[in-house]
Each structure stands twice: as structure tokens, then as C-alpha cells.
N, C-alpha and C. Protein backbone atom coordinates (compact mmCIF):
# COMPACT_ATOMS: atom_id res chain seq x y z
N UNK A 1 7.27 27.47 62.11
CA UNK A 1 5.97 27.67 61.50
C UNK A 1 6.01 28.73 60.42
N UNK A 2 6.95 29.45 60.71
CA UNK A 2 7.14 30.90 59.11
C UNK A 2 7.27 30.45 58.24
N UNK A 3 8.23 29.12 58.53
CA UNK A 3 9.00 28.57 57.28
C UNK A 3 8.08 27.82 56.38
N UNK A 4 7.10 27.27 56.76
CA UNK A 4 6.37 26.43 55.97
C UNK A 4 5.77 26.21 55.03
N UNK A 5 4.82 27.73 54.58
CA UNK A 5 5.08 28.23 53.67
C UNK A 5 5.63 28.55 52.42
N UNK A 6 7.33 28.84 52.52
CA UNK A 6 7.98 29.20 51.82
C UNK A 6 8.19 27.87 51.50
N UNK A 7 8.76 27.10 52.79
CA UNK A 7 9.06 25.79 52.18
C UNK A 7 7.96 25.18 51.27
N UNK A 8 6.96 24.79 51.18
CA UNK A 8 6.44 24.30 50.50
C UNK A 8 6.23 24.73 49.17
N UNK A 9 6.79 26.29 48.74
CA UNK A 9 6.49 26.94 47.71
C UNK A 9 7.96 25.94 46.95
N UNK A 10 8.68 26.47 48.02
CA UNK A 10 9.98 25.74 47.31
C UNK A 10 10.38 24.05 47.01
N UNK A 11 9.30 23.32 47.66
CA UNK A 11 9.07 22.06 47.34
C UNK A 11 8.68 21.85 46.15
N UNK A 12 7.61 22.62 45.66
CA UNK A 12 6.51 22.51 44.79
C UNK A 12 7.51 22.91 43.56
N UNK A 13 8.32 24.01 43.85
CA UNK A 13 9.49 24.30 42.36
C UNK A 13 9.90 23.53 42.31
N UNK A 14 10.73 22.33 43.29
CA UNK A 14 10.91 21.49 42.33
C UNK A 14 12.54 20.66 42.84
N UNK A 15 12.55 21.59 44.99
CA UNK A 15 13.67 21.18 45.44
C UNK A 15 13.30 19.90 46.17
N UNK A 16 14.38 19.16 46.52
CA UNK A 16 14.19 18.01 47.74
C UNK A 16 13.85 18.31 49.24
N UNK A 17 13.24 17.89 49.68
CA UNK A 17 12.53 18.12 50.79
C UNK A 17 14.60 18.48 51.82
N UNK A 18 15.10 17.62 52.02
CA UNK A 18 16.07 17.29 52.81
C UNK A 18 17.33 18.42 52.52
N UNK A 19 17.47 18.79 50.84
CA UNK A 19 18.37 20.33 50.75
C UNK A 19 17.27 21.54 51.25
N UNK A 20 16.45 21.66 51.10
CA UNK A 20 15.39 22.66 51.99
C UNK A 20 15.93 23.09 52.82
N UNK A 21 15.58 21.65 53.93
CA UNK A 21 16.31 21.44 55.58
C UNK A 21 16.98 21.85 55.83
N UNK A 22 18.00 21.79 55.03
CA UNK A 22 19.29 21.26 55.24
C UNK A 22 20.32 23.05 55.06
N UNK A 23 19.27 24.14 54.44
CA UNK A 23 19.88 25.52 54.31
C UNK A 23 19.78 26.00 55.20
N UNK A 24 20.62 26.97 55.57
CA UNK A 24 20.92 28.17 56.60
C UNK A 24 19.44 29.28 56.08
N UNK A 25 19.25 30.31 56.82
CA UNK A 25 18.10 30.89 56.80
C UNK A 25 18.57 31.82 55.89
N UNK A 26 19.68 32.61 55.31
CA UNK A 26 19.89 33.39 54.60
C UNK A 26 19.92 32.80 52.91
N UNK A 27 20.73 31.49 53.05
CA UNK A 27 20.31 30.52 51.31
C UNK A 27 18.96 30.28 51.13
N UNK A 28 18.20 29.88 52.26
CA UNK A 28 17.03 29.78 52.38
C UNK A 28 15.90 31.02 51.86
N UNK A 29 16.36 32.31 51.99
CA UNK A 29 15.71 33.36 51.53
C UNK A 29 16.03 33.82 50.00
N UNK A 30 17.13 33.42 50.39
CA UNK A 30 17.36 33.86 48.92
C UNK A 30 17.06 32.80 48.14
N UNK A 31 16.77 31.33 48.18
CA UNK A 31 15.98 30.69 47.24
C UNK A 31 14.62 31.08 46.98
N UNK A 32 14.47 31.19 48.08
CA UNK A 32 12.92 31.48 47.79
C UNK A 32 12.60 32.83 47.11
N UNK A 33 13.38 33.90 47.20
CA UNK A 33 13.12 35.08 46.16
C UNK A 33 13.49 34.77 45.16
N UNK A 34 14.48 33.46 44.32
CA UNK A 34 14.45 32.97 43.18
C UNK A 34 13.33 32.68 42.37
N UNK A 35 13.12 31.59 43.55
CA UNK A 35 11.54 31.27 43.25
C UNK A 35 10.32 32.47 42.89
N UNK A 36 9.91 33.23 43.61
CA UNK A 36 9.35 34.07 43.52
C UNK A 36 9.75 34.82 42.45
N UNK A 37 10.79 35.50 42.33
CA UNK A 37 11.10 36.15 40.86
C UNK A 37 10.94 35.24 39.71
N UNK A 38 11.37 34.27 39.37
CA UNK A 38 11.25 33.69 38.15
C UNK A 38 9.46 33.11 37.89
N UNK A 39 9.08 33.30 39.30
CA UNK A 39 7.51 33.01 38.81
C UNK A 39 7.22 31.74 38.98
N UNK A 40 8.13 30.46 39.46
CA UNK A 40 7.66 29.13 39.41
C UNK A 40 6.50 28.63 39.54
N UNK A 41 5.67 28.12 38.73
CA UNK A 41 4.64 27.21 39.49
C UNK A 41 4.87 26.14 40.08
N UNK A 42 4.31 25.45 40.68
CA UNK A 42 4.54 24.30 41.67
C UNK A 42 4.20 23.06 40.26
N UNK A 43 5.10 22.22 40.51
CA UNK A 43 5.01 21.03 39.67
C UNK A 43 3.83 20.10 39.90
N UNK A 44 2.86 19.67 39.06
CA UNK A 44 1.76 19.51 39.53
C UNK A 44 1.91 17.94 39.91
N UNK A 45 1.63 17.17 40.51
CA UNK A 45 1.83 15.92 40.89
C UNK A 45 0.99 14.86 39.50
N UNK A 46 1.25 13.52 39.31
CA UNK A 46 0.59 12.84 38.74
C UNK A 46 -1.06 12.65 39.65
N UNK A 47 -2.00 12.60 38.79
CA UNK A 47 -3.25 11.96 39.28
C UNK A 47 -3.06 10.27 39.70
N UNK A 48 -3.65 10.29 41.20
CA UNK A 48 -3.34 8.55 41.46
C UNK A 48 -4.07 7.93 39.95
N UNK A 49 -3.56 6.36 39.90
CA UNK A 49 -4.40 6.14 39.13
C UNK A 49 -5.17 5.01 39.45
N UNK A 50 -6.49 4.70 39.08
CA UNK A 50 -7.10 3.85 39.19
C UNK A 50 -7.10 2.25 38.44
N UNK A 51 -6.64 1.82 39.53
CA UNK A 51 -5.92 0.22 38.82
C UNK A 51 -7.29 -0.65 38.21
N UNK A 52 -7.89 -0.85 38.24
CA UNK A 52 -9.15 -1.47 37.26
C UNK A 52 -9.09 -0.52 35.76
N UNK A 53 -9.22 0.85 36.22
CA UNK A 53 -9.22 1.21 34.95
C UNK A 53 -7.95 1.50 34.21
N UNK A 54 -6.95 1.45 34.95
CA UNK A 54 -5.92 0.78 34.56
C UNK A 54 -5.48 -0.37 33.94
N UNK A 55 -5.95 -1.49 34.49
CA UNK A 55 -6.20 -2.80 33.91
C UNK A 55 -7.03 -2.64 32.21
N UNK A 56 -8.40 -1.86 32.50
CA UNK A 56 -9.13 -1.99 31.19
C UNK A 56 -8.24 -1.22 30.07
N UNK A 57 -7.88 -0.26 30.34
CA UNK A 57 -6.94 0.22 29.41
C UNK A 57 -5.90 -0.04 28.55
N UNK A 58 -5.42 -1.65 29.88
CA UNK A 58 -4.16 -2.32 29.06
C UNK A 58 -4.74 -2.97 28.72
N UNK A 59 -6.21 -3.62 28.72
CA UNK A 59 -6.44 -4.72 27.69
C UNK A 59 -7.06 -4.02 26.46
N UNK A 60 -7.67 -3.09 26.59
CA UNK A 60 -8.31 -2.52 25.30
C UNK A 60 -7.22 -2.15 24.67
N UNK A 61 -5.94 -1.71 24.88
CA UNK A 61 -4.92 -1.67 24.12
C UNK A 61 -4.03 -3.26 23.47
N UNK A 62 -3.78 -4.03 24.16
CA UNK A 62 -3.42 -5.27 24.12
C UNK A 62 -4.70 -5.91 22.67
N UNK A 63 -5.89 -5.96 22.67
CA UNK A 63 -7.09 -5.90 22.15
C UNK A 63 -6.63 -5.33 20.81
N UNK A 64 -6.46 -3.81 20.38
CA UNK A 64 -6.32 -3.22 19.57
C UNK A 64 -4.99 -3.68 19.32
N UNK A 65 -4.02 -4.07 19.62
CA UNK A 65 -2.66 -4.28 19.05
C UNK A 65 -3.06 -5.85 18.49
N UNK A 66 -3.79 -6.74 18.82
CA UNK A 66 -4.22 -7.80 18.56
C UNK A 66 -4.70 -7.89 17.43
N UNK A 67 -5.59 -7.28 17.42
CA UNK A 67 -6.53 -6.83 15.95
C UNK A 67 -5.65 -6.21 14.76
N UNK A 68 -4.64 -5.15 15.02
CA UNK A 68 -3.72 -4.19 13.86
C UNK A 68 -2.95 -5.71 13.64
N UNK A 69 -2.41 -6.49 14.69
CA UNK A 69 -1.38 -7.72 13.80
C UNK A 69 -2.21 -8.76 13.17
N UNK A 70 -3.40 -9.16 13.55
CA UNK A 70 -3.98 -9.95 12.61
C UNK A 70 -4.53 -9.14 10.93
N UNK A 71 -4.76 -7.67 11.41
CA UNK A 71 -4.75 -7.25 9.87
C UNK A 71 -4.02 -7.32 9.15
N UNK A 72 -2.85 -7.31 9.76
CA UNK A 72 -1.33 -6.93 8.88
C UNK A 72 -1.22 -8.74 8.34
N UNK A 73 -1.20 -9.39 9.36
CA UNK A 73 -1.34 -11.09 8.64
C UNK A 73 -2.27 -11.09 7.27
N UNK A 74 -3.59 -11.08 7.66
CA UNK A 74 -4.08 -10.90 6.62
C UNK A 74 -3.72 -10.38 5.11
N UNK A 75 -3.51 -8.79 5.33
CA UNK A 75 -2.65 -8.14 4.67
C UNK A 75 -1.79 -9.15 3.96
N UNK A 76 -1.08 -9.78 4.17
CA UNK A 76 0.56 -10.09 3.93
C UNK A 76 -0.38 -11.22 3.18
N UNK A 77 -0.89 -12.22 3.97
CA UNK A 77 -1.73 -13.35 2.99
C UNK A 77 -2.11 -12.96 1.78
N UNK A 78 -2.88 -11.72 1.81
CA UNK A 78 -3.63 -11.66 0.81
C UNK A 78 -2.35 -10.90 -0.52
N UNK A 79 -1.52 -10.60 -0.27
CA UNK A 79 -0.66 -9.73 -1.43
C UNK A 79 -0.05 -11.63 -1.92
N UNK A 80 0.59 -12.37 -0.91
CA UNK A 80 1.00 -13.23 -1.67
C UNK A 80 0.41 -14.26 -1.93
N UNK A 81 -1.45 -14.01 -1.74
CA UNK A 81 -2.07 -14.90 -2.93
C UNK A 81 -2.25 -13.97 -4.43
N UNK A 82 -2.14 -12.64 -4.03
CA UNK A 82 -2.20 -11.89 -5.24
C UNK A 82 -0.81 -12.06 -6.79
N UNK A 83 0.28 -12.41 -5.69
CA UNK A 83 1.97 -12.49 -6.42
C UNK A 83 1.53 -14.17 -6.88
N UNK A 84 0.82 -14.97 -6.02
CA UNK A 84 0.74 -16.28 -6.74
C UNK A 84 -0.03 -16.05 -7.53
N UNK A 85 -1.26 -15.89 -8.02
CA UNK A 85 -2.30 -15.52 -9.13
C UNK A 85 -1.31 -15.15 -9.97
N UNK A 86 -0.83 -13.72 -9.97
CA UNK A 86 0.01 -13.02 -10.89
C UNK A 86 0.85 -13.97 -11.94
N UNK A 87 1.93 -14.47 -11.24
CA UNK A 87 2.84 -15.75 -11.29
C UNK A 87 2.18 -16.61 -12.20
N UNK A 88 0.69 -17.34 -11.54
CA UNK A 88 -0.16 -18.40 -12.40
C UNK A 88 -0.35 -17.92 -13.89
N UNK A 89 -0.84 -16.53 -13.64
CA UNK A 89 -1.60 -15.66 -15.30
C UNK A 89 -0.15 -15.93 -16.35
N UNK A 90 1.09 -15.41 -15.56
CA UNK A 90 1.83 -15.32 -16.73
C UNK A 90 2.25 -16.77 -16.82
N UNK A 91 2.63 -17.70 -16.12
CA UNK A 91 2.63 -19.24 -16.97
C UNK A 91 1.48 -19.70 -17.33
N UNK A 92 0.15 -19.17 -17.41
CA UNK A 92 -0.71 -19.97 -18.42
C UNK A 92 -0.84 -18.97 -19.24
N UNK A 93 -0.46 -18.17 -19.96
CA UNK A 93 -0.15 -17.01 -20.93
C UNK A 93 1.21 -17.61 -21.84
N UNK A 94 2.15 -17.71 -20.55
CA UNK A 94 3.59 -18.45 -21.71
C UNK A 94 2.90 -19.85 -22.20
N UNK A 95 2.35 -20.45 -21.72
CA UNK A 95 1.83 -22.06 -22.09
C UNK A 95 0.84 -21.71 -23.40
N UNK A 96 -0.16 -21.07 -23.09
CA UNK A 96 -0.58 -20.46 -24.38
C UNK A 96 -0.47 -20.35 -25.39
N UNK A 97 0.82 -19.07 -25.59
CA UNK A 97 1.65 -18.49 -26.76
C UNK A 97 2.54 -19.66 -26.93
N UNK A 98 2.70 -20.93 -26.22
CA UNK A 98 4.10 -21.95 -26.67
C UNK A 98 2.83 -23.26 -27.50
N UNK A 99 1.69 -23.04 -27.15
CA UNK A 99 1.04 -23.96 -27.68
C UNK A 99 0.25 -23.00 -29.42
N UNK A 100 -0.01 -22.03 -29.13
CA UNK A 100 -0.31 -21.25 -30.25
C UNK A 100 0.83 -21.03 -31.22
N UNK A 101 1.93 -20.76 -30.83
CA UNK A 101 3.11 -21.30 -31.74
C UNK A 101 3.78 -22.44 -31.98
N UNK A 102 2.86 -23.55 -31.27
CA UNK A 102 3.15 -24.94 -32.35
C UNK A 102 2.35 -25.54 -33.48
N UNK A 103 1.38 -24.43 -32.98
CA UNK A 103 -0.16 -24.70 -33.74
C UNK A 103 0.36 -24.07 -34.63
N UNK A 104 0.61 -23.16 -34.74
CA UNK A 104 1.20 -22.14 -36.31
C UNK A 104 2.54 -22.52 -36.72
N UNK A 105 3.14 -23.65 -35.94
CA UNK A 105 4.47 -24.26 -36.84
C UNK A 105 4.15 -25.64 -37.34
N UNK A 106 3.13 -25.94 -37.07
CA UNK A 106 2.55 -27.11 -37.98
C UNK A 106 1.47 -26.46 -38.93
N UNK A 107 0.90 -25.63 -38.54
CA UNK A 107 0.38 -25.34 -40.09
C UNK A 107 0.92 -24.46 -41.36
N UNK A 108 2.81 -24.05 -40.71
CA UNK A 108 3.28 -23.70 -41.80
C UNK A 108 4.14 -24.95 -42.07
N UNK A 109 4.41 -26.36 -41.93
CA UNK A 109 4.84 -27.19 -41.99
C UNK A 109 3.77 -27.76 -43.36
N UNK A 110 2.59 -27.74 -42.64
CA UNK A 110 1.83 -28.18 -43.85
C UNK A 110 1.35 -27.68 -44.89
N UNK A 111 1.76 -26.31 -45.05
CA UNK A 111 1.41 -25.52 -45.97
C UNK A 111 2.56 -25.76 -46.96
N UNK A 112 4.05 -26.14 -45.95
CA UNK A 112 5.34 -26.06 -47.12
C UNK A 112 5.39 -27.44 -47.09
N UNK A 113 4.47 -28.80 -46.84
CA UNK A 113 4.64 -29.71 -47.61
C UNK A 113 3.59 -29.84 -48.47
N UNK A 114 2.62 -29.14 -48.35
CA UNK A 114 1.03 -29.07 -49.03
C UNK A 114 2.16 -28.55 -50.45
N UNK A 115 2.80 -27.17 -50.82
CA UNK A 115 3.08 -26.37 -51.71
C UNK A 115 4.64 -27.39 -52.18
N UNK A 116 5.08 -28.30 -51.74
CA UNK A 116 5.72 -29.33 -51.81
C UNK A 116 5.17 -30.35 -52.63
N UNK A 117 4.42 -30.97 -52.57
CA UNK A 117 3.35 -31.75 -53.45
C UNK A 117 3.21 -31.07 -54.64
N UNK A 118 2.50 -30.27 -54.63
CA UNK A 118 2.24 -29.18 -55.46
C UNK A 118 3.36 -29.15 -56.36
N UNK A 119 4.36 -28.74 -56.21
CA UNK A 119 5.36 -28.55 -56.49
C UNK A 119 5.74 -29.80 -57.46
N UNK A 120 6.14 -30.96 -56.33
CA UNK A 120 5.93 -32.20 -57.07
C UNK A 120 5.54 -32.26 -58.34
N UNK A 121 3.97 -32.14 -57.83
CA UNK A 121 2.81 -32.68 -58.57
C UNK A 121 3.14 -31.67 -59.98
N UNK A 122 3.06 -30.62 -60.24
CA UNK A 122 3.45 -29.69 -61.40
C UNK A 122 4.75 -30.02 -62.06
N UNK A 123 5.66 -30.05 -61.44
CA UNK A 123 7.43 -30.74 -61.95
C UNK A 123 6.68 -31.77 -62.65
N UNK A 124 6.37 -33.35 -62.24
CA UNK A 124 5.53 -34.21 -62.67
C UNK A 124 5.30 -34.06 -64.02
N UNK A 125 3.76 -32.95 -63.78
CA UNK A 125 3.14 -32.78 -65.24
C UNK A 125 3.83 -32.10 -66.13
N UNK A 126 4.99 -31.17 -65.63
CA UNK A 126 5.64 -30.38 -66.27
C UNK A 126 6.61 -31.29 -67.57
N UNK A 127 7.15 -32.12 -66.75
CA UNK A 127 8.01 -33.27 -67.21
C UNK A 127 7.48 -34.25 -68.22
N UNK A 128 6.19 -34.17 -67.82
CA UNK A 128 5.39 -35.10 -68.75
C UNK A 128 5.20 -34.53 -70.70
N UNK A 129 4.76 -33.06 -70.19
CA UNK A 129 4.67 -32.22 -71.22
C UNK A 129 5.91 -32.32 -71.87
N UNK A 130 6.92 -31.83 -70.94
CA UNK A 130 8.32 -31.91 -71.72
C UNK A 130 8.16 -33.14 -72.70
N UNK A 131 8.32 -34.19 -72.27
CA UNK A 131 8.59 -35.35 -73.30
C UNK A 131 7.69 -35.89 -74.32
N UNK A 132 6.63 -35.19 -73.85
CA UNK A 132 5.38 -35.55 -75.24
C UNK A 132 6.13 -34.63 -76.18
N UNK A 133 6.03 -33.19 -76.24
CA UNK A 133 6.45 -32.58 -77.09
C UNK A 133 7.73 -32.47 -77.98
């Protein structure tokens, strides 16, 4: 009955119930003035826990991990409708500039057969003059 006490101080630091037992009364004292000198507190045990609210806990977590991966889906959807848009702008931009520079290679086509005529057309009268004179 003396022992019980101590023993339990020395449980609580943090020995096995069965090396306790298992010491002579002099290891036995002198653990326990270990104990006592270094100040141990007793290791505090876990709180039981309550399995319902246990349960709610893993689903409100399960719940919230549910929700962060459908954001992240989302997420991911929405950047690579953003990289497709992107993608779209610059081929109807190149289609653009390839149609705006055929438009401006036919109207310097017709400007250098317009100034072609011209050309013609002056040689022509030029020639004409020549031989009257």
C-alpha cells in the first residue's frame, strides 16, 4: 500500500506498469527520486473519443476535401478554356493579317497593271507623236 503512490507517480512519467513490478525496493527509490527531481508531470492520457462525433468530423472533412477537388477541376477547366480562346484569338488574327495581305497584294497588282496600261497607253501616244513629227 506505500508503494502505490509512488508507483503511480512513476506510471504517469512514463514507465511500464510490469518494469515498476518488476524493481527491487532500492531501484525502485531511486527512480522515483528521479522522477521527483527532474519534476515530471504525468503524461496526460488521450480524451476518449466520441464516435458519432467522430463520424461527423470525418464526413465534414471528406465534404470539404470534396468540394477543394471539384474547385481545383473547375479551376483546371476553366484555364484550358482560357489557353483554347487564347489559341482561337491568335488564328483568327493570323487569318486576318493573311487575308489583309492578299487584299493589299491585289491591289498592288492592280495598281502595277493599272500604271502598266498607262504606261502602254503613253509609249502608244508617245510613238504616235514620234512618227507624225
Amino acid at each position: 500500500m506505500a508503494d502505490e503512490r509512488p508507483s503511480t507517480k512513476l506510471l504517469a512519467a512514463g514507465y511500464e506498469v510490469e518494469l515498476v513490478w518488476s524493481w527491487e525496493r532500492e531501484e525502485f527509490i531511486s527512480r522515483y527520486a528521479e522522477v521527483l527531481l527532474v519534476g515530471a508531470k504525468p503524461k496526460v492520457a488521450p480524451a476518449p473519443v466520441d464516435p458519432a462525433l467522430e463520424r461527423d468530423r470525418l464526413a465534414f472533412e471528406m465534404k470539404r476535401w470534396e468540394a477543394e477537388q471539384q474547385w481545383w477541376e473547375t479551376e483546371k477547366e476553366e484555364r484550358k478554356l482560357q489557353k483554347e480562346e487564347a489559341r482561337q484569338r491568335r488564328e483568327d488574327e493570323i487569318k486576318r493579317q493573311e487575308k489583309e495581305n492578299q487584299r493589299w497584294e491585289a491591289e498592288q497588282e492592280k495598281k502595277e497593271a493599272a500604271e502598266g496600261r498607262r504606261n502602254e497607253d503613253m509609249g502608244i501616244r508617245t510613238g504616235r507623236k514620234e512618227t507624225e513629227t
